[in-house]
Protein backbone atom coordinates (compact mmCIF):
# COMPACT_ATOMS: atom_id res chain seq x y z
CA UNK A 1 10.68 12.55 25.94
CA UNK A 2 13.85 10.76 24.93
CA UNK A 3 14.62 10.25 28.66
CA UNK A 4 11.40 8.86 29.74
CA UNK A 5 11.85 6.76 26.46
CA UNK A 6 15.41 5.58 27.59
CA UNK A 7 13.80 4.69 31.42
CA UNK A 8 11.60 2.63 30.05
CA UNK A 9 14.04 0.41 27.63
CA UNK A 10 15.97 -0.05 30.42
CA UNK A 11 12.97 -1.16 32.58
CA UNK A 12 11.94 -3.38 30.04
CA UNK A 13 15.94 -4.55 29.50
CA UNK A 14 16.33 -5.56 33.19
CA UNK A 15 12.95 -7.42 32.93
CA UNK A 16 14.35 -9.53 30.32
CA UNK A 17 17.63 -9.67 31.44
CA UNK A 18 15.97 -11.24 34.57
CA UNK A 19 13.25 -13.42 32.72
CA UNK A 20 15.83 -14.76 30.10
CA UNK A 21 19.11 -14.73 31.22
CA UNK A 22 19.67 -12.81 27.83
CA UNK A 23 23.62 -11.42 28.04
CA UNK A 24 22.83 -8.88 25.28
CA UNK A 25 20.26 -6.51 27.60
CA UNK A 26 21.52 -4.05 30.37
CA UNK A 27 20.56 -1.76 32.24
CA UNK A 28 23.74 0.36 32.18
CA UNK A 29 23.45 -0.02 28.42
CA UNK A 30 21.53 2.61 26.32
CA UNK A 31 19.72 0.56 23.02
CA UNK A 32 20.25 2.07 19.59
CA UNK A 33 16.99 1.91 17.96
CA UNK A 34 16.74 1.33 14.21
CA UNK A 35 14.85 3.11 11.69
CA UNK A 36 11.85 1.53 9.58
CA UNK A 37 14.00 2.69 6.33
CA UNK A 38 17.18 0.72 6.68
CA UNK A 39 16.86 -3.01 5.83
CA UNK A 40 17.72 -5.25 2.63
CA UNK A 41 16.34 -8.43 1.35
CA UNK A 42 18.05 -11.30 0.30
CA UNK A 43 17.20 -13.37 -2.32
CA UNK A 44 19.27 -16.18 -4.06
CA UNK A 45 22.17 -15.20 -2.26
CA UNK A 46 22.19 -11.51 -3.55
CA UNK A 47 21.61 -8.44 -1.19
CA UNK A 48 19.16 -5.99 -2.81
CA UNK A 49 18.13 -2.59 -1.73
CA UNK A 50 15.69 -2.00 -3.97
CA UNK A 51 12.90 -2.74 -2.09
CA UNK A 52 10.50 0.12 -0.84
CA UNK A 53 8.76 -1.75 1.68
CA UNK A 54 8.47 -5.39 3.75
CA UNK A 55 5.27 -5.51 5.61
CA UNK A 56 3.00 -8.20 7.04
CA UNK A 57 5.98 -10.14 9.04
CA UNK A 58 4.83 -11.77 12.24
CA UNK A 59 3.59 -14.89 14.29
CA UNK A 60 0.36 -15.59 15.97
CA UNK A 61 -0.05 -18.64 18.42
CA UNK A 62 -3.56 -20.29 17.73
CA UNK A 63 -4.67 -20.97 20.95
CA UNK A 64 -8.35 -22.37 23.03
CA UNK A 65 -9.75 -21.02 25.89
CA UNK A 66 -11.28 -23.54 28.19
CA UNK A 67 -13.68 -23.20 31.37
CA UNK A 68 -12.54 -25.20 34.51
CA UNK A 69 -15.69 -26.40 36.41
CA UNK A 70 -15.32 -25.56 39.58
CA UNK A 71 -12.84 -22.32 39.11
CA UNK A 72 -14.31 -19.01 38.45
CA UNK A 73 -11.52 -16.76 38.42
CA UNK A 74 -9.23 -18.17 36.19
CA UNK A 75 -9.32 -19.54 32.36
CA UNK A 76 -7.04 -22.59 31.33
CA UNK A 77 -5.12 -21.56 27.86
CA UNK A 78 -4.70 -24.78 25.54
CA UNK A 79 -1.66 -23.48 22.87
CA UNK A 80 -1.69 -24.16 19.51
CA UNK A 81 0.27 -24.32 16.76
CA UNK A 82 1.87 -20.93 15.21
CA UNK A 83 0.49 -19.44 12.16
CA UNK A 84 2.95 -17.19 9.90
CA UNK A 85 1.37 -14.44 8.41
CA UNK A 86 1.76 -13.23 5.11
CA UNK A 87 4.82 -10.91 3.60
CA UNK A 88 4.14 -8.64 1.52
CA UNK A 89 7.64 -6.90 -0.50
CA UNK A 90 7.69 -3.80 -2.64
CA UNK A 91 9.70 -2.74 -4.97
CA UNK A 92 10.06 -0.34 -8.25
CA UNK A 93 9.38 -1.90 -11.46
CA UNK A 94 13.00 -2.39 -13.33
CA UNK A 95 14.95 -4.65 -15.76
CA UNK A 96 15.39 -7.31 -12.98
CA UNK A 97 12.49 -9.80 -13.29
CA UNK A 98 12.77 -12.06 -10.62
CA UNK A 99 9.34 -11.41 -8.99
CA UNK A 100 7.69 -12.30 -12.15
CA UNK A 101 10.22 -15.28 -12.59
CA UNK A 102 9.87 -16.81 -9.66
CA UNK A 103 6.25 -17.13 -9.20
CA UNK A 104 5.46 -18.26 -13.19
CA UNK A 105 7.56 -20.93 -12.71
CA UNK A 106 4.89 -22.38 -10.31
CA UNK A 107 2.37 -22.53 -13.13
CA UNK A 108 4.25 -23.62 -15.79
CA UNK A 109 4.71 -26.95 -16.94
CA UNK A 110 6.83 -29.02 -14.78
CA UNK A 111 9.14 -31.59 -15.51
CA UNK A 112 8.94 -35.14 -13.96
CA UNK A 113 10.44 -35.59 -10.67
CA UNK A 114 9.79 -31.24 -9.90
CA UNK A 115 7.37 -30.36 -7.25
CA UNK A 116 6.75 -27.39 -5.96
CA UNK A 117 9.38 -27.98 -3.13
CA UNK A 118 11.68 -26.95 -5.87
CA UNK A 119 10.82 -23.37 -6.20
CA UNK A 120 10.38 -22.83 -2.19
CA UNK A 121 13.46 -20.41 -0.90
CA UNK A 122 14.85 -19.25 2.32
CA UNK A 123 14.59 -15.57 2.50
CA UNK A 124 16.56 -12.88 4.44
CA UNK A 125 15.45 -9.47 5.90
CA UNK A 126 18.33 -7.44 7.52
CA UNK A 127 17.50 -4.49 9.58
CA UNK A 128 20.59 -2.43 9.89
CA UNK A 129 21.28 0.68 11.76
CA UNK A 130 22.85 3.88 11.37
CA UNK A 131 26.66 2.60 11.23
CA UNK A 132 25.68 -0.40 8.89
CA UNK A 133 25.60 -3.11 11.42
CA UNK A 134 22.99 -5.78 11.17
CA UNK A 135 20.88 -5.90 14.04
CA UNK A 136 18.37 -8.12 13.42
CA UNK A 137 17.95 -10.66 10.58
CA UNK A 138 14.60 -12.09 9.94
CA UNK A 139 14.43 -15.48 8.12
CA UNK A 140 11.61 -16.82 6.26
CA UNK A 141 11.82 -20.83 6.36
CA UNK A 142 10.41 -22.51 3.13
CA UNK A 143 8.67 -19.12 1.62
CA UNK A 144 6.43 -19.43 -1.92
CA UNK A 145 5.04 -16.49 -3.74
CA UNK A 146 1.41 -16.56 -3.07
CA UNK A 147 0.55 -13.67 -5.00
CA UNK A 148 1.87 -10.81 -7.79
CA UNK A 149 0.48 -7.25 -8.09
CA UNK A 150 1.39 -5.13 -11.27
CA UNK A 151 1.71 -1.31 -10.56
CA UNK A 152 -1.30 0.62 -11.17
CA UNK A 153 0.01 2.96 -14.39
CA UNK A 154 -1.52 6.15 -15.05
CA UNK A 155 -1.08 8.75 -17.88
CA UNK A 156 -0.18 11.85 -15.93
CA UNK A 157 1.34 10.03 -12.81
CA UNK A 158 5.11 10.53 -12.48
CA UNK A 159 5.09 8.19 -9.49
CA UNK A 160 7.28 4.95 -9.54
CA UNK A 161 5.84 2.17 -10.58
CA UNK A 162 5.78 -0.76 -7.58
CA UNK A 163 5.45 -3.72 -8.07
CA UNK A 164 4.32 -6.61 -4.98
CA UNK A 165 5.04 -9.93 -4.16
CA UNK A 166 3.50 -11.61 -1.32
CA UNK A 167 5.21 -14.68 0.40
CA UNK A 168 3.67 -17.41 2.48
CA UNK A 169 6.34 -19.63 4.43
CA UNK A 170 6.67 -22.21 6.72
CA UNK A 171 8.54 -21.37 9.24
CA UNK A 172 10.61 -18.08 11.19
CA UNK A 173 14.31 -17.91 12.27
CA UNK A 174 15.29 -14.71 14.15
CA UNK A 175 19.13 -13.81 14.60
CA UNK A 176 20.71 -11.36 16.42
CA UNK A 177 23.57 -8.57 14.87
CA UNK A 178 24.91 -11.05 12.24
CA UNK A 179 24.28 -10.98 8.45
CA UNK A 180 21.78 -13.98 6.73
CA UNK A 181 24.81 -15.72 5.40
CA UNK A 182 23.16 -16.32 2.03
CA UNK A 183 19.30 -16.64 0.82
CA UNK A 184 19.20 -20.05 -0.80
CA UNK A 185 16.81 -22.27 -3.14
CA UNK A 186 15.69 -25.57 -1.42
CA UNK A 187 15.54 -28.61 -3.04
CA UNK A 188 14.11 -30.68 -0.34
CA UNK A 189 12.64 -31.57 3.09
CA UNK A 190 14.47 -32.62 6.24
CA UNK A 191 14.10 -36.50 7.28
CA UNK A 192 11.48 -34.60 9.77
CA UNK A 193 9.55 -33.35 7.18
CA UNK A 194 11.07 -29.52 7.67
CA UNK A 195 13.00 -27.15 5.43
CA UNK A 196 16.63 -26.14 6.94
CA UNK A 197 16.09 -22.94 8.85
CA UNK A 198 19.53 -21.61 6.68
């Protein structure tokens, strides 16, 4: 199993090796594949492995299928523009209270001249493999909390208690076996009308 497993990656290495001109695949080279367990998330600057689980990540291309007249075997594909889907995090209820922080702030009162551009972030999900190397570092560009879930709490349970916070954001930055470099607060939009991608 594990050899047809390391055929393959290195079928689908050479593939993009050739498609991409990408330096880091090989076909001489066997991948180390990381497990679902190891990864942080960085928030305000601070690595924290607290979390028990990251889920929802990923990018879908809105696109429009349209019927040539005259051509029957083929379909013309009109692309769109990307649509983020939600993150959801976990984590055990503790002292720390920046969940519940962060998104009450958006409902509170605000003070003249603060928007809700003030309370946007850049957040930071490392994946890291068995030696503690980053591999991969999502980052999510201009993220809001959307949405809080207390733990359900039952009298005979002995179960930690999660809590959830699920992010919507504007954007996605993927980097390759280097660290985040620092989750940060934003204060405000690019001449472009974009939050910094770091």
């Amino acid at each position: 199993m594990f050899n047809e497993l390391l055929a393959a990656n290195n079928l689908v290495s050479s593939v993009a090796g050739d498609l991409f001109g990408d330096s880091r695949t090989s076909t001489s080279t066997a991948e180390n594949y990381v497990t679902s367990n190891r990864f942080y998330v960085e928030i305000e600057s601070q690595i924290t492995a607290c979390f028990t689980e990251c889920s929802g990540l990923g990018v879908t291309i809105k696109k429009e299928t349209v019927a040539e007249g005259g051509l029957n075997d083929q379909q013309r594909i009109l692309l769109g523009t990307p649509d983020f889907s939600d993150v959801t995090l976990k984590r055990g209820i503790s002292g720390n209270q920046v969940f519940w922080d962060w998104i009450s702030a958006l409902f509170q009162p605000r003070t003249s001249g603060t928007g809700l551009k003030d309370y946007r972030r850049n957040i930071n999900i490392l994946v890291f493999n068995q030696a503690g190397q980053t591999q991969q570092c999502w980052t999510l560009i201009g993220a809001v909390p959307i949405g809080w879930q207390a733990p359900s709490l039952q009298a005979d349970g002995n179960s930690v208690a999660i809590e959830e916070l699920t992010l919507a954001y504007e954007g996605l930055n993927v980097t390759f076996g280097s660290g985040g470099g620092g989750a940060t607060m934003l204060t405000k939009r690019s001449d472009t009308g974009y939050f910094a991608s770091k």
